[in-house]
N, C-alpha and C. Protein backbone atom coordinates (compact mmCIF):
# COMPACT_ATOMS: atom_id res chain seq x y z
N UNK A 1 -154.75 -145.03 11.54
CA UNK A 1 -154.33 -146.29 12.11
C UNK A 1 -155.51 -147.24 12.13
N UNK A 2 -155.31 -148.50 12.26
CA UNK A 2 -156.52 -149.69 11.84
C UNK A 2 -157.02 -150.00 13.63
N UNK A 3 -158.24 -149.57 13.08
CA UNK A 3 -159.13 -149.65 15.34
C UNK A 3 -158.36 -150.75 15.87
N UNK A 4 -157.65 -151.60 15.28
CA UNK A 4 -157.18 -152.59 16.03
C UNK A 4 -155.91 -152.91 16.21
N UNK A 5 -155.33 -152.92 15.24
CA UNK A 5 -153.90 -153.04 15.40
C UNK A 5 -152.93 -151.86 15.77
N UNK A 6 -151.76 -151.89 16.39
CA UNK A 6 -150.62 -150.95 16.64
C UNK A 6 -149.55 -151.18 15.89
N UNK A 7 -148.67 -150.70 15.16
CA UNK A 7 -147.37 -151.08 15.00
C UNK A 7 -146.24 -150.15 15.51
N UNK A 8 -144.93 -150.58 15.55
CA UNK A 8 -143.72 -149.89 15.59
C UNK A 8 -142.79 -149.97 14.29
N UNK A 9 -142.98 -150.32 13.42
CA UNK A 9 -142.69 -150.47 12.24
C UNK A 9 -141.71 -149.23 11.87
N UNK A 10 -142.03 -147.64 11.73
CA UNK A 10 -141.32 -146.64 11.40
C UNK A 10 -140.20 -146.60 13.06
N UNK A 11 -140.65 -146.65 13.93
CA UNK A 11 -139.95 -146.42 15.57
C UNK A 11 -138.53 -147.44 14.89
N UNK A 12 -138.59 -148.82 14.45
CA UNK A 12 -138.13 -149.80 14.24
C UNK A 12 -136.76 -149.14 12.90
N UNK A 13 -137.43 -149.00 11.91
CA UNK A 13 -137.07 -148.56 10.77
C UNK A 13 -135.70 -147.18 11.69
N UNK A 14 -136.25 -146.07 11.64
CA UNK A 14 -135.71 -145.06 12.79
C UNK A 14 -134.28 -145.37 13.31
N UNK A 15 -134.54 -146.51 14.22
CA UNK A 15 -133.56 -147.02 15.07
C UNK A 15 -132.22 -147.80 14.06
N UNK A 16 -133.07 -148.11 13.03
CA UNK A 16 -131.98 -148.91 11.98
C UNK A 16 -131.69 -147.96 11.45
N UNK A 17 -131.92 -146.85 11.26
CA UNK A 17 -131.94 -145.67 9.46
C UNK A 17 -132.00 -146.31 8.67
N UNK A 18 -133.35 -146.74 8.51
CA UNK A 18 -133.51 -147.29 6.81
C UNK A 18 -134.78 -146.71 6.58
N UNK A 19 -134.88 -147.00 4.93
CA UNK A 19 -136.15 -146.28 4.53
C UNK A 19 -137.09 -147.47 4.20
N UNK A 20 -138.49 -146.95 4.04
CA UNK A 20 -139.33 -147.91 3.88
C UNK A 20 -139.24 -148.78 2.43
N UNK A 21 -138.49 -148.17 1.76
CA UNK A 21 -137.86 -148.92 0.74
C UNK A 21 -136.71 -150.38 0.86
N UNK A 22 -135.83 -149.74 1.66
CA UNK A 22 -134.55 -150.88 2.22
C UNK A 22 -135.22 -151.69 2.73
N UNK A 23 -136.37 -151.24 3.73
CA UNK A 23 -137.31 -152.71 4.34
C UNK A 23 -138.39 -153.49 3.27
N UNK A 24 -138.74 -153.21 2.58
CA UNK A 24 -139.54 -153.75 1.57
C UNK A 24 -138.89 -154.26 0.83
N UNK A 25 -137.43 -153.78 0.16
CA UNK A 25 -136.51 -155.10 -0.59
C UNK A 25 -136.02 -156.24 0.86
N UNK A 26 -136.10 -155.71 1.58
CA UNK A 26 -134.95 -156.48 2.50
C UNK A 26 -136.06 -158.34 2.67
N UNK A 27 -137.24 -157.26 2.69
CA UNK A 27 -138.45 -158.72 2.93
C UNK A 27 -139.56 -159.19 1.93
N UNK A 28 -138.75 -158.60 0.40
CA UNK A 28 -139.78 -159.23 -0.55
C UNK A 28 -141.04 -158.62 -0.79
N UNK A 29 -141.48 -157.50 -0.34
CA UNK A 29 -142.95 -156.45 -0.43
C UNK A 29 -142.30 -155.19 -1.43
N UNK A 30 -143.19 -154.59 -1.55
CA UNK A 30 -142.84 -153.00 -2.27
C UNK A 30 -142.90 -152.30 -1.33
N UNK A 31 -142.29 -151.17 -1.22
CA UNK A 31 -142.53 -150.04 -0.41
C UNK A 31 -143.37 -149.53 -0.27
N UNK A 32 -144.80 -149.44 -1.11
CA UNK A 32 -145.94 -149.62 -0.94
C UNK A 32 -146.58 -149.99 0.39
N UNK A 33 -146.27 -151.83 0.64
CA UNK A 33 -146.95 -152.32 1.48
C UNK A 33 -146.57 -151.70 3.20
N UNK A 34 -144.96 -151.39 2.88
CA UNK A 34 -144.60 -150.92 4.07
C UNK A 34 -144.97 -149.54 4.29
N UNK A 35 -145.70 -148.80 3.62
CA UNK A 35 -145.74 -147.50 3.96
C UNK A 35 -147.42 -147.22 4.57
N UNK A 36 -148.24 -148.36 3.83
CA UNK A 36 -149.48 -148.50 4.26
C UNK A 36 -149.73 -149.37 5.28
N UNK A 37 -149.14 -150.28 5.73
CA UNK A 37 -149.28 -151.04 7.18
C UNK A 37 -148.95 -149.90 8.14
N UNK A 38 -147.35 -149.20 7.90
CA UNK A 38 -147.15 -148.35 8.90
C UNK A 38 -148.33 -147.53 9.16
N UNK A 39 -148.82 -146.80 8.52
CA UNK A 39 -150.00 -145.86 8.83
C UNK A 39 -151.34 -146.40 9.03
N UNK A 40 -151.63 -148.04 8.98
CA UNK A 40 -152.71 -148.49 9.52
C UNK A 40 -153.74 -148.83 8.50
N UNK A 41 -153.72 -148.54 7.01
CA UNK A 41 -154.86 -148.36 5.92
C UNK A 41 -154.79 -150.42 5.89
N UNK A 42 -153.56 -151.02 6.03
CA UNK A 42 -153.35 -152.69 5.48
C UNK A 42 -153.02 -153.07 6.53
N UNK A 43 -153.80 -154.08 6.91
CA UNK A 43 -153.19 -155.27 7.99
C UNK A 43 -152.23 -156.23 7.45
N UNK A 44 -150.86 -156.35 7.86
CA UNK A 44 -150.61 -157.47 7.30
C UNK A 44 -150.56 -158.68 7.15
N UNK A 45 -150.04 -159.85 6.50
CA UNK A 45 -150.64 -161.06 6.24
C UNK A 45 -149.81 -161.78 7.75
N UNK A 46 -150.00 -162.70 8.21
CA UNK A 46 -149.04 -163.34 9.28
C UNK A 46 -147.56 -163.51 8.52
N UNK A 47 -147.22 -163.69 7.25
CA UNK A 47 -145.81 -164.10 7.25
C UNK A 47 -145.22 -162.76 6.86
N UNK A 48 -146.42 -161.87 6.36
CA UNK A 48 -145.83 -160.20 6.56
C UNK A 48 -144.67 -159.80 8.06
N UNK A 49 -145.95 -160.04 8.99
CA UNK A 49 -145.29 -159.86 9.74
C UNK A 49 -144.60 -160.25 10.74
N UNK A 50 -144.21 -161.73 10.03
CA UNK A 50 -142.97 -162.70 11.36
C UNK A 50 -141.60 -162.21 10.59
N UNK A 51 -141.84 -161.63 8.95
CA UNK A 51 -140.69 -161.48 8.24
C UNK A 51 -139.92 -160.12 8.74
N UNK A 52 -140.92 -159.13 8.82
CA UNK A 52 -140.37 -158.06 9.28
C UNK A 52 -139.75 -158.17 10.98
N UNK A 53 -140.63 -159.06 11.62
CA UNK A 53 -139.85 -159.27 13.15
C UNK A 53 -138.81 -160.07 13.00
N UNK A 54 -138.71 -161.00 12.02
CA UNK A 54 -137.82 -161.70 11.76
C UNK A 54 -136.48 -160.89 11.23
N UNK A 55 -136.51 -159.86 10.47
CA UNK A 55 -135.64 -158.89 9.64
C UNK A 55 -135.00 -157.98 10.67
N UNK A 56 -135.94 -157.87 12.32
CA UNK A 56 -135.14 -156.80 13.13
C UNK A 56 -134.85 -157.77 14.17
N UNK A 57 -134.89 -159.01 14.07
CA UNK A 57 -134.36 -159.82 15.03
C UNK A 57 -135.20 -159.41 16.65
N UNK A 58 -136.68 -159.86 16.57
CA UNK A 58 -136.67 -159.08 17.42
C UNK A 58 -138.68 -159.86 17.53
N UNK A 59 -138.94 -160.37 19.05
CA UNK A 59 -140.67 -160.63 18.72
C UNK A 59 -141.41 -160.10 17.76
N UNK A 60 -142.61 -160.28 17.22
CA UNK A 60 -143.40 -160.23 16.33
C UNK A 60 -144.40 -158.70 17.37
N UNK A 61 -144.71 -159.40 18.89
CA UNK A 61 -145.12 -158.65 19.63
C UNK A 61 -144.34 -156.94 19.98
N UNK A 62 -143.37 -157.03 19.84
CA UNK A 62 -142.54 -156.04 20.06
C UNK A 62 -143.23 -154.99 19.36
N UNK A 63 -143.17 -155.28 17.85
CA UNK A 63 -143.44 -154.50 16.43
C UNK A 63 -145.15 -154.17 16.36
N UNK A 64 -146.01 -155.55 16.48
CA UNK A 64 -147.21 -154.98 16.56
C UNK A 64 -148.00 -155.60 17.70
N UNK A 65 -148.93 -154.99 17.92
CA UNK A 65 -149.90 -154.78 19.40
C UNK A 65 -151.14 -154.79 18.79
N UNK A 66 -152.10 -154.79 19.60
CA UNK A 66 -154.31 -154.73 19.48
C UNK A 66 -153.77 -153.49 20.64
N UNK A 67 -154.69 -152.95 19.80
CA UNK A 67 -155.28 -151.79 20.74
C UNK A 67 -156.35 -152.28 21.57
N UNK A 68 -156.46 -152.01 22.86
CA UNK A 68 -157.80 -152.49 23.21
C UNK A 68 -159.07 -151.83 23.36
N UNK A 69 -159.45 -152.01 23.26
CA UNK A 69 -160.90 -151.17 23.55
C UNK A 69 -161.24 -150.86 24.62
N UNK A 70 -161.75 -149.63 24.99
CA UNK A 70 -161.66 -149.15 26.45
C UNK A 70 -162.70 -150.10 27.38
N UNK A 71 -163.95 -150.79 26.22
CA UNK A 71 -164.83 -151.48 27.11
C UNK A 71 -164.34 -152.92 27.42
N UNK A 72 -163.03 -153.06 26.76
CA UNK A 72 -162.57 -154.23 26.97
C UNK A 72 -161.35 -154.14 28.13
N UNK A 73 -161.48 -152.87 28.70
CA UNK A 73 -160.65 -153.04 29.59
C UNK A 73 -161.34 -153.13 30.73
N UNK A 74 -162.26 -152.33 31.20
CA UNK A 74 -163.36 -152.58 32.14
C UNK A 74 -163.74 -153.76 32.55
């Protein structure tokens, strides 16, 4: 996963039964991009990901989060 970002992306996917394929045609990426954001290796671009919050009807925040840093919680 990327030190910074969180997603729900597969939790999301799950709840719909779709594969990371159906979401990557559904929003114009390859299944590629969706399989490597999910696991954290690609951040995605901002319209990456208003499309995919946009695709589950649903905040942008919902789907992805910052992890925080423990010294940033202190």
């Amino acid at each position: 996963m990327h030190p910074e970002l969180d997603n729900r992306i597969r939790v999301f996917r799950a709840e719909h039964r779709m594969s990371q394929s159906e979401l990557a045609d559904a929003i114009g990426v390859s299944r590629k991009t969706i399989s490597t954001i999910e696991v954290g290796k690609f951040v995605p671009s901002t319209i990456i990901a208003l499309k995919i919050a946009d695709y589950f009807n649903t905040p942008v925040e919902e789907i992805f989060s910052l992890i925080k840093d423990e010294q940033e919680s202190a």
